[in-house]
PDB file of N, CA and C in Angstrom:
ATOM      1  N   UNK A   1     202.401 107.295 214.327  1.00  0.00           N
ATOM      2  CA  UNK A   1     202.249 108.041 213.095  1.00  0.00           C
ATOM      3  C   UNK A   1     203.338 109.106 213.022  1.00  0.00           C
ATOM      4  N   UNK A   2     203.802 109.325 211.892  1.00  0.00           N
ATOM      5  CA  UNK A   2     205.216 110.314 211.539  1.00  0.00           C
ATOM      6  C   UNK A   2     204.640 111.079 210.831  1.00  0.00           C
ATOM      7  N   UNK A   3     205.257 112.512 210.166  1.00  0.00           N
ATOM      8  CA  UNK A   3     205.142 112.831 209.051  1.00  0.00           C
ATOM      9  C   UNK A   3     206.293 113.660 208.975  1.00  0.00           C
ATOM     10  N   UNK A   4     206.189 114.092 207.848  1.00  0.00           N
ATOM     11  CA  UNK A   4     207.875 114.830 206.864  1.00  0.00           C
ATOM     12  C   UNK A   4     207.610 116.349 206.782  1.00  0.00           C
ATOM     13  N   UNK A   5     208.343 116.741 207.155  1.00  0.00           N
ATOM     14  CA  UNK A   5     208.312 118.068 206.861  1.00  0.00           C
ATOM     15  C   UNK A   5     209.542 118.624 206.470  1.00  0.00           C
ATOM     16  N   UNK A   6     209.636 119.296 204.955  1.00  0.00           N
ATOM     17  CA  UNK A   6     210.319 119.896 204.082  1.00  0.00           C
ATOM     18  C   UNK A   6     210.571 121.584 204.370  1.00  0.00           C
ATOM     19  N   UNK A   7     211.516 122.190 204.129  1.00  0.00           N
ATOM     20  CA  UNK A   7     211.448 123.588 204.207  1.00  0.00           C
ATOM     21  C   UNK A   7     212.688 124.552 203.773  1.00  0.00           C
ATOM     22  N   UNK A   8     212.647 124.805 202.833  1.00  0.00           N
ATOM     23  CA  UNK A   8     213.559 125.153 201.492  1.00  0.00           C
ATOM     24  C   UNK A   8     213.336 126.837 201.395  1.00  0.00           C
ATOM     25  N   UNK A   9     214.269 127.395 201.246  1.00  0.00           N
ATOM     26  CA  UNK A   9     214.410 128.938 200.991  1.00  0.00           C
ATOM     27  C   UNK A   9     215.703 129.541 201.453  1.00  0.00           C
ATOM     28  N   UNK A  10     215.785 131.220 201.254  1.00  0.00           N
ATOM     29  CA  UNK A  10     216.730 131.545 201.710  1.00  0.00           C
ATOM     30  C   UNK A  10     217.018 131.609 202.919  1.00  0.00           C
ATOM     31  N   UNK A  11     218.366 131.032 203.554  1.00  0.00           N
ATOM     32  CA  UNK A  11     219.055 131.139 204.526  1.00  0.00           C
ATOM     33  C   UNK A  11     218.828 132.050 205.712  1.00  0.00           C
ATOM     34  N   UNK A  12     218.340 131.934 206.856  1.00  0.00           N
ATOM     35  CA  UNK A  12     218.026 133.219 208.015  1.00  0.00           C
ATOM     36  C   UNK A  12     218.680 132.553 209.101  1.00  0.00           C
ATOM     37  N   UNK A  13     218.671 133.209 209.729  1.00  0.00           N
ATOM     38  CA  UNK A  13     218.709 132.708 211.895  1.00  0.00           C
ATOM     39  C   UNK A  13     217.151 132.647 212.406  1.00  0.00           C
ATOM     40  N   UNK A  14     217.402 131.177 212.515  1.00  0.00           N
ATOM     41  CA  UNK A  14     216.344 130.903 213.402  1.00  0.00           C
ATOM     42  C   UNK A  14     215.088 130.341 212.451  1.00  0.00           C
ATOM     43  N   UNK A  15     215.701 129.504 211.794  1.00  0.00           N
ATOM     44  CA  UNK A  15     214.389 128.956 211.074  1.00  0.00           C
ATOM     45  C   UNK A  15     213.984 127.466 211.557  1.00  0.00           C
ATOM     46  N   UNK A  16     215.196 126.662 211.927  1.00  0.00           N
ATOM     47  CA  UNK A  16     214.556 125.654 212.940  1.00  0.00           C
ATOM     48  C   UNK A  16     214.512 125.984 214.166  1.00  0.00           C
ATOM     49  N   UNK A  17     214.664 126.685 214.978  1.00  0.00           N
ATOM     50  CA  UNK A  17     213.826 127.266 216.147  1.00  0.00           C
ATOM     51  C   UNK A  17     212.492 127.477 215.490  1.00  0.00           C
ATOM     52  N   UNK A  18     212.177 128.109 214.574  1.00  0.00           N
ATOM     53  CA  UNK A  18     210.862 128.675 214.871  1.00  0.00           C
ATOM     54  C   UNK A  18     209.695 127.415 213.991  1.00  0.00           C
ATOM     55  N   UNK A  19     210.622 126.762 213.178  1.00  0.00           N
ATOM     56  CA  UNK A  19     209.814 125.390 212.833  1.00  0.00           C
ATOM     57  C   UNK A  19     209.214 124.353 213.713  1.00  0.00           C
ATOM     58  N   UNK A  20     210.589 124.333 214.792  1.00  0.00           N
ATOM     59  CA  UNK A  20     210.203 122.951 215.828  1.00  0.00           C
ATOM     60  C   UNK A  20     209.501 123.735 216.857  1.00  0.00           C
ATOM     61  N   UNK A  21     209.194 125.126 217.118  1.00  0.00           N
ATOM     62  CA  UNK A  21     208.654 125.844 218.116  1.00  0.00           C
ATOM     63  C   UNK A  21     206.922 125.371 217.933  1.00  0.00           C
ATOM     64  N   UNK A  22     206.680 125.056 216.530  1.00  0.00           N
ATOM     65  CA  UNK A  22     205.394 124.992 215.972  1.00  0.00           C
ATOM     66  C   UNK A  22     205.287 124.074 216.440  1.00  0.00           C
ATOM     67  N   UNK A  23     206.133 122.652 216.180  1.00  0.00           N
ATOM     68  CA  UNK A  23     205.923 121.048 215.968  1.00  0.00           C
ATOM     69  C   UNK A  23     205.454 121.321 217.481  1.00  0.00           C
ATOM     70  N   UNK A  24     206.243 121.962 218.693  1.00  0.00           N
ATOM     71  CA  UNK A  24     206.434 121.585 220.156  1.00  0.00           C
ATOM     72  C   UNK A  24     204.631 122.272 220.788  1.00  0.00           C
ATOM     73  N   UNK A  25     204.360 123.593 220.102  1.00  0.00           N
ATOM     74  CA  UNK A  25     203.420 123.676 220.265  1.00  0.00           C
ATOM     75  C   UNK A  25     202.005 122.795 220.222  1.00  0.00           C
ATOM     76  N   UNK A  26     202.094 121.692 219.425  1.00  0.00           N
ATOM     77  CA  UNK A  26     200.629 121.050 219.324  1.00  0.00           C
ATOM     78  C   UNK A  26     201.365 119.407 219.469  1.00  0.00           C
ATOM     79  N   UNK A  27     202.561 119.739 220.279  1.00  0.00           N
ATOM     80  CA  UNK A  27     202.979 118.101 220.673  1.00  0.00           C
ATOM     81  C   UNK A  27     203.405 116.806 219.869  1.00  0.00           C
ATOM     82  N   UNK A  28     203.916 117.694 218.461  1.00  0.00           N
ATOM     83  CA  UNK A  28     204.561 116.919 217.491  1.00  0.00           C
ATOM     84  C   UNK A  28     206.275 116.765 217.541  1.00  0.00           C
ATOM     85  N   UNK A  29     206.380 115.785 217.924  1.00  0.00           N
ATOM     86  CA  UNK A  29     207.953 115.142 218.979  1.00  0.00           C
ATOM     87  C   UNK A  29     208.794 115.590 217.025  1.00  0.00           C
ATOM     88  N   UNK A  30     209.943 116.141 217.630  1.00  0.00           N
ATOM     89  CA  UNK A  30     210.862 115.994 216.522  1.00  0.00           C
ATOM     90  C   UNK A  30     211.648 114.757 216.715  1.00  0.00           C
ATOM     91  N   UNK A  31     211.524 113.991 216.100  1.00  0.00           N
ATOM     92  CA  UNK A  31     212.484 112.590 215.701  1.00  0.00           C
ATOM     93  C   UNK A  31     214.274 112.878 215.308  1.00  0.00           C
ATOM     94  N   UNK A  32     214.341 113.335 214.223  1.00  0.00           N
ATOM     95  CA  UNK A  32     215.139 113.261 213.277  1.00  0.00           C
ATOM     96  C   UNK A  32     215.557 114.636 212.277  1.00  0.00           C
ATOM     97  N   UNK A  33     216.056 115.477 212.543  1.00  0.00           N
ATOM     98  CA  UNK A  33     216.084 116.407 211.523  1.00  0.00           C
ATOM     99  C   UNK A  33     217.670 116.688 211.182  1.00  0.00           C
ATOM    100  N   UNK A  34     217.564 116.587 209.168  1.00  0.00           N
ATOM    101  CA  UNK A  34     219.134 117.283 208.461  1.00  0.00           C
ATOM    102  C   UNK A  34     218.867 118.421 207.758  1.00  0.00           C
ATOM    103  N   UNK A  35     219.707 119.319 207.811  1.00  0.00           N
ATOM    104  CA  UNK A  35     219.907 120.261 207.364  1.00  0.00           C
ATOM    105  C   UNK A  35     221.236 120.668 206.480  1.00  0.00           C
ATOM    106  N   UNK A  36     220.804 121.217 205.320  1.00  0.00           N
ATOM    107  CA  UNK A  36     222.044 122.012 205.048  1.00  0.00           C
ATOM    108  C   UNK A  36     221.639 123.451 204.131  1.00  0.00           C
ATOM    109  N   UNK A  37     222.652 124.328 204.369  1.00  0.00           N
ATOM    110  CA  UNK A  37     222.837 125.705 203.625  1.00  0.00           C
ATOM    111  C   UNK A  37     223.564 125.034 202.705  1.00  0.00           C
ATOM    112  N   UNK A  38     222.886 125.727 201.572  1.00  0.00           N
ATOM    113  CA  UNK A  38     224.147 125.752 199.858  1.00  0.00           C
ATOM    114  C   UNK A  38     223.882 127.229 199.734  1.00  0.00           C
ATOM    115  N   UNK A  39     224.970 127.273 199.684  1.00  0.00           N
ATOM    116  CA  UNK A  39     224.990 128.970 199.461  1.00  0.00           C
ATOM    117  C   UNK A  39     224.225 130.036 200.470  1.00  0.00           C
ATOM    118  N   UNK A  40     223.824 130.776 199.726  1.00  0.00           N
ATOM    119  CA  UNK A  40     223.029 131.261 200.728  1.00  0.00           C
ATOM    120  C   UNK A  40     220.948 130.622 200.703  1.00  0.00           C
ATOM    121  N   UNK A  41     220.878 129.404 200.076  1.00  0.00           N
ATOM    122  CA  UNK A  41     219.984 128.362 200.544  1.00  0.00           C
ATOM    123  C   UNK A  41     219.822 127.216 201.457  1.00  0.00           C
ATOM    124  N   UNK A  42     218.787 127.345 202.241  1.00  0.00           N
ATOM    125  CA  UNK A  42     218.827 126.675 203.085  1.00  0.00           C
ATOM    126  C   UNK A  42     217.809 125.414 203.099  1.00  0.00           C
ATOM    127  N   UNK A  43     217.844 124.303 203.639  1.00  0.00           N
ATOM    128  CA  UNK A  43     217.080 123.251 203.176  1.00  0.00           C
ATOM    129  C   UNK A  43     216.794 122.157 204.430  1.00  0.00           C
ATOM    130  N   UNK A  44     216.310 121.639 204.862  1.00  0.00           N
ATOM    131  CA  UNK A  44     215.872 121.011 205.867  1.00  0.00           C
ATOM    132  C   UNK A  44     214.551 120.236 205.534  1.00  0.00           C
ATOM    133  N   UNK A  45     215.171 119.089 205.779  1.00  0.00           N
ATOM    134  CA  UNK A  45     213.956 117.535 206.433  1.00  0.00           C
ATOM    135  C   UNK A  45     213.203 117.688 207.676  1.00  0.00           C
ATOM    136  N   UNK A  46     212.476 117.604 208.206  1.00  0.00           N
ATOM    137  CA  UNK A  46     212.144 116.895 209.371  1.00  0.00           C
ATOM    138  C   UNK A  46     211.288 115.923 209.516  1.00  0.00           C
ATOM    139  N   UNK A  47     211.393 114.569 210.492  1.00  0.00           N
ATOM    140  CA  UNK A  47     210.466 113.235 211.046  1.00  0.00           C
ATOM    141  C   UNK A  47     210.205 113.747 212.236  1.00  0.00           C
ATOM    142  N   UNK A  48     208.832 114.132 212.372  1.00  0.00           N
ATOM    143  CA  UNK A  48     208.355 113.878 213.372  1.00  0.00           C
ATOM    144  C   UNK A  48     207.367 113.353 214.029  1.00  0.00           C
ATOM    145  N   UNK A  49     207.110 113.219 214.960  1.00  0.00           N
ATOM    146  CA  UNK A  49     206.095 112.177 215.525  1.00  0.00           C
ATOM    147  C   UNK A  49     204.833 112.595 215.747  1.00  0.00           C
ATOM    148  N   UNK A  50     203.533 112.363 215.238  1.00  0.00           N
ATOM    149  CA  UNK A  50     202.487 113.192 215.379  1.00  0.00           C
ATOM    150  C   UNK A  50     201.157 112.528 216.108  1.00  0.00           C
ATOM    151  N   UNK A  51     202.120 110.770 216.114  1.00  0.00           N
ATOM    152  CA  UNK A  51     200.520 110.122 217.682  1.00  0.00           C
ATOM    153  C   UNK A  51     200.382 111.086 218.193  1.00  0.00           C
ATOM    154  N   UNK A  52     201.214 112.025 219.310  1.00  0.00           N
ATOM    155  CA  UNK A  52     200.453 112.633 219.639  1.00  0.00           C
ATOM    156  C   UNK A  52     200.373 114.249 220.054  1.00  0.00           C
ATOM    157  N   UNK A  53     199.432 114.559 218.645  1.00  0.00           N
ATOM    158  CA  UNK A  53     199.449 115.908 219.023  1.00  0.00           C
ATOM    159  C   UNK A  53     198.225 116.116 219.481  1.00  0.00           C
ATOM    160  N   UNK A  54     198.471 117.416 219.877  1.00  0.00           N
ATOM    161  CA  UNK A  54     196.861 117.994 220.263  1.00  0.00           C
ATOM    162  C   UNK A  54     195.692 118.533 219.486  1.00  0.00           C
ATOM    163  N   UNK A  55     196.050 118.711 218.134  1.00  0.00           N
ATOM    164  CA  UNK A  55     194.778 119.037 217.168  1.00  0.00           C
ATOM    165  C   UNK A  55     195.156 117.992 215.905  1.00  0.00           C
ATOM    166  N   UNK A  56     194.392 118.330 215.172  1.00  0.00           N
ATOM    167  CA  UNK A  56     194.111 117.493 213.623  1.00  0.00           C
ATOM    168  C   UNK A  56     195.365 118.198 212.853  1.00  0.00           C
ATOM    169  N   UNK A  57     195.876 116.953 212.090  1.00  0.00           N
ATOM    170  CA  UNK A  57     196.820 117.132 210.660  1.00  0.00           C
ATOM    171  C   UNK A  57     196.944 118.589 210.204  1.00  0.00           C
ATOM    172  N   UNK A  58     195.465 118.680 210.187  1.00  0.00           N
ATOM    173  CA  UNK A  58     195.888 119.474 208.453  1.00  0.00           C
ATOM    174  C   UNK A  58     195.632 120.705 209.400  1.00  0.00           C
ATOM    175  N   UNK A  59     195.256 121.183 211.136  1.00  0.00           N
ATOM    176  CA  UNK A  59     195.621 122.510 211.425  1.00  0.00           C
ATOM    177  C   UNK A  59     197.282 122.436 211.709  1.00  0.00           C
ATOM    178  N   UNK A  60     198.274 122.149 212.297  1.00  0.00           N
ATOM    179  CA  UNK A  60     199.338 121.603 212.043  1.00  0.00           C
ATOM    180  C   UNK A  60     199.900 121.711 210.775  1.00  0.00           C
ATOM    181  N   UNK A  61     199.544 121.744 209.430  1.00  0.00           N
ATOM    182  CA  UNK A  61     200.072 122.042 208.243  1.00  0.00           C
ATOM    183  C   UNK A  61     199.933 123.351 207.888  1.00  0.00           C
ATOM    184  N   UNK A  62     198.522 123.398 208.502  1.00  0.00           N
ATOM    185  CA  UNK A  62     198.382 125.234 208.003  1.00  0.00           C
ATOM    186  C   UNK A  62     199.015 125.964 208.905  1.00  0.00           C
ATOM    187  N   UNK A  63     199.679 125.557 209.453  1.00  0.00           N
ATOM    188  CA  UNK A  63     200.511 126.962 211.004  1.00  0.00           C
ATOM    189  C   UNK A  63     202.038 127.079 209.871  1.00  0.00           C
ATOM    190  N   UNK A  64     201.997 125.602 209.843  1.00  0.00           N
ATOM    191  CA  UNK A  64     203.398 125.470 209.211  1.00  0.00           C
ATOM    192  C   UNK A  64     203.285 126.015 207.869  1.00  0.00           C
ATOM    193  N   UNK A  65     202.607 125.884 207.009  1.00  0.00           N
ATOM    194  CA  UNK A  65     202.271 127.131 205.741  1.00  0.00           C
ATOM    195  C   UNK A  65     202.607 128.054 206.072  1.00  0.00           C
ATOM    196  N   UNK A  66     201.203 128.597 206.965  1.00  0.00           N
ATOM    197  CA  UNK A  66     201.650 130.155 207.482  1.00  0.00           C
ATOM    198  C   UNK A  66     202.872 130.896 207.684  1.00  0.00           C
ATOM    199  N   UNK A  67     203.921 130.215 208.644  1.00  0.00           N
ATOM    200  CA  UNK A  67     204.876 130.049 209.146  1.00  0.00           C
ATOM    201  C   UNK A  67     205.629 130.554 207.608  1.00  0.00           C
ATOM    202  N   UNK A  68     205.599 129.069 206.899  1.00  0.00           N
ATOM    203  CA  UNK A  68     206.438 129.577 205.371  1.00  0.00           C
ATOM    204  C   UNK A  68     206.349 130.865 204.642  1.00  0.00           C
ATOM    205  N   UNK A  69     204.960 131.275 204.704  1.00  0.00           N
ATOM    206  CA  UNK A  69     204.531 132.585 204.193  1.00  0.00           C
ATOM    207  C   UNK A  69     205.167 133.836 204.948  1.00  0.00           C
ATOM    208  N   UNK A  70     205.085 133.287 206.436  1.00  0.00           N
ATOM    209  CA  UNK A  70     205.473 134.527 206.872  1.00  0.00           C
ATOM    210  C   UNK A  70     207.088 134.905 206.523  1.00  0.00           C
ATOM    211  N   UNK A  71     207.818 133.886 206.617  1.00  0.00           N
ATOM    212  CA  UNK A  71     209.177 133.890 206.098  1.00  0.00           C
ATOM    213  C   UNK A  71     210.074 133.658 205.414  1.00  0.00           C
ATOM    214  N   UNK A  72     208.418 133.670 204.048  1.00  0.00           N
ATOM    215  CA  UNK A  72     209.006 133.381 202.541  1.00  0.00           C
ATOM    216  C   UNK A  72     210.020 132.518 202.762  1.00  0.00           C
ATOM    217  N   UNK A  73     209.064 131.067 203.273  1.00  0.00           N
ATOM    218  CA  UNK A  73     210.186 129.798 202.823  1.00  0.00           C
ATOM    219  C   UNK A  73     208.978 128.833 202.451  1.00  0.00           C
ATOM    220  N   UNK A  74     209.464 127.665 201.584  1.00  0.00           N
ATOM    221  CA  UNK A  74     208.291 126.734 201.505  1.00  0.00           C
ATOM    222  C   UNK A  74     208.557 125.478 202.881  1.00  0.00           C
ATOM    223  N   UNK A  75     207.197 125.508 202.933  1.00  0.00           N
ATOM    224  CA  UNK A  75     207.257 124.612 204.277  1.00  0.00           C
ATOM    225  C   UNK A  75     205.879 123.639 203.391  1.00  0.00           C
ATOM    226  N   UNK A  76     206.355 122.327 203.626  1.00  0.00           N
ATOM    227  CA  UNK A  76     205.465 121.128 203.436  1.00  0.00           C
ATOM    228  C   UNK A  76     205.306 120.198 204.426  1.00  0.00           C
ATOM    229  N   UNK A  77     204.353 119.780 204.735  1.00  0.00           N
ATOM    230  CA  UNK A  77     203.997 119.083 205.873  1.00  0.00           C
ATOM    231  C   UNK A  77     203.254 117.878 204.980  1.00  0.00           C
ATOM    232  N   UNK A  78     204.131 116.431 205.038  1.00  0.00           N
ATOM    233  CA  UNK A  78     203.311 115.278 204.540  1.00  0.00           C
ATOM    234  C   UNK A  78     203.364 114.129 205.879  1.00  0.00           C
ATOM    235  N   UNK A  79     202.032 113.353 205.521  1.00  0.00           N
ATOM    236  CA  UNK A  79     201.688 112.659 206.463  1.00  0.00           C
ATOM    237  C   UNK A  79     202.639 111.537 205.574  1.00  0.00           C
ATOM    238  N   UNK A  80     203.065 110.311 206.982  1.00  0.00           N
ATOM    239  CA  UNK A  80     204.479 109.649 206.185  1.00  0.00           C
ATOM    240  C   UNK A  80     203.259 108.571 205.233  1.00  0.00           C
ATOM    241  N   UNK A  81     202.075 108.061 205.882  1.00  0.00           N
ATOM    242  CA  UNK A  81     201.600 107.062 204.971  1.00  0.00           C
ATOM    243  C   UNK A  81     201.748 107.999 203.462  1.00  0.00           C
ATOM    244  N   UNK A  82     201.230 108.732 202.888  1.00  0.00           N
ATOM    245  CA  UNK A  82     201.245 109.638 201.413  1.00  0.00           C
ATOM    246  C   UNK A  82     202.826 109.603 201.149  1.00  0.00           C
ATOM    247  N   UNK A  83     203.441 109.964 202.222  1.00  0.00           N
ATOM    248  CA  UNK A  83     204.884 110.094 201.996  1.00  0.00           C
ATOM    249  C   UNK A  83     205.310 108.713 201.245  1.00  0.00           C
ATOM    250  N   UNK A  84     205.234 108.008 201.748  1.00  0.00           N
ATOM    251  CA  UNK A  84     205.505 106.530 201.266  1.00  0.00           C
ATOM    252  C   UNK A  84     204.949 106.158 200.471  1.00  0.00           C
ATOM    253  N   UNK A  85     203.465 106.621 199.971  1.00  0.00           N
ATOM    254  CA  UNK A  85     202.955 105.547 198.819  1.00  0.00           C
ATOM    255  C   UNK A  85     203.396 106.618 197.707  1.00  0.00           C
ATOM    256  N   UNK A  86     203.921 107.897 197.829  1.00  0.00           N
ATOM    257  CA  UNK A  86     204.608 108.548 196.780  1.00  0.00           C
ATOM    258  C   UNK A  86     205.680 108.536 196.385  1.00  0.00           C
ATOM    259  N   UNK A  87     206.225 107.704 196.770  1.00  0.00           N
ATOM    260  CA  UNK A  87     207.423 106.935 196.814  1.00  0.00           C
ATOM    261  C   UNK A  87     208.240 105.288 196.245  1.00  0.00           C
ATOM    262  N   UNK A  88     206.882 104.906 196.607  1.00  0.00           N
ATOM    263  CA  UNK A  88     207.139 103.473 196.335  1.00  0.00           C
ATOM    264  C   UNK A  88     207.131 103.635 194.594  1.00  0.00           C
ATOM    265  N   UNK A  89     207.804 102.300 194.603  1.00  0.00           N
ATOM    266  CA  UNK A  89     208.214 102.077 193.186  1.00  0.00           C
ATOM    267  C   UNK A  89     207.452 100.939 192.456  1.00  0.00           C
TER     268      UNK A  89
END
């Protein structure tokens, strides 16, 4: 099982440190992550792997909320099945 995680706002130090610090905390493997700054916005994907973490989905989404709140960025956490059927054509 994968899921996507989005995270869009202004530009800081240390915002994927403290994103994948979360994922590493409850044992969600980072796969795959791109990034880029436009301007002074910053924007980032991540795939990561969530067989196996140590708690349920949706506490895992709410850290990563939190996380966004705390550093006024949006952070979305989708599970890839939703990811994909929101997608398909």
């Amino acid at each position: 099982m994968r899921a996507v995680i989005t995270v869009i706002g202004k530009d800081n130090v240390g915002i994927l440190n403290q994103v994948s610090g979360v994922c590493a905390n409850y044992q969600a493997n980072v796969l795959e992550v791109t990034q880029s700054v436009l301007q002074d916005m910053f924007a980032m994907i991540m795939m990561v792997d969530i067989s196996a973490i140590n708690t349920d989905f949706a506490k895992l989404n709410d850290e990563l909320s939190a996380l966004g709140e705390k550093l006024g960025l949006s952070i979305h956490t989708m599970h890839e099945d939703i990811f994909n059927a929101m997608h398909r054509i």
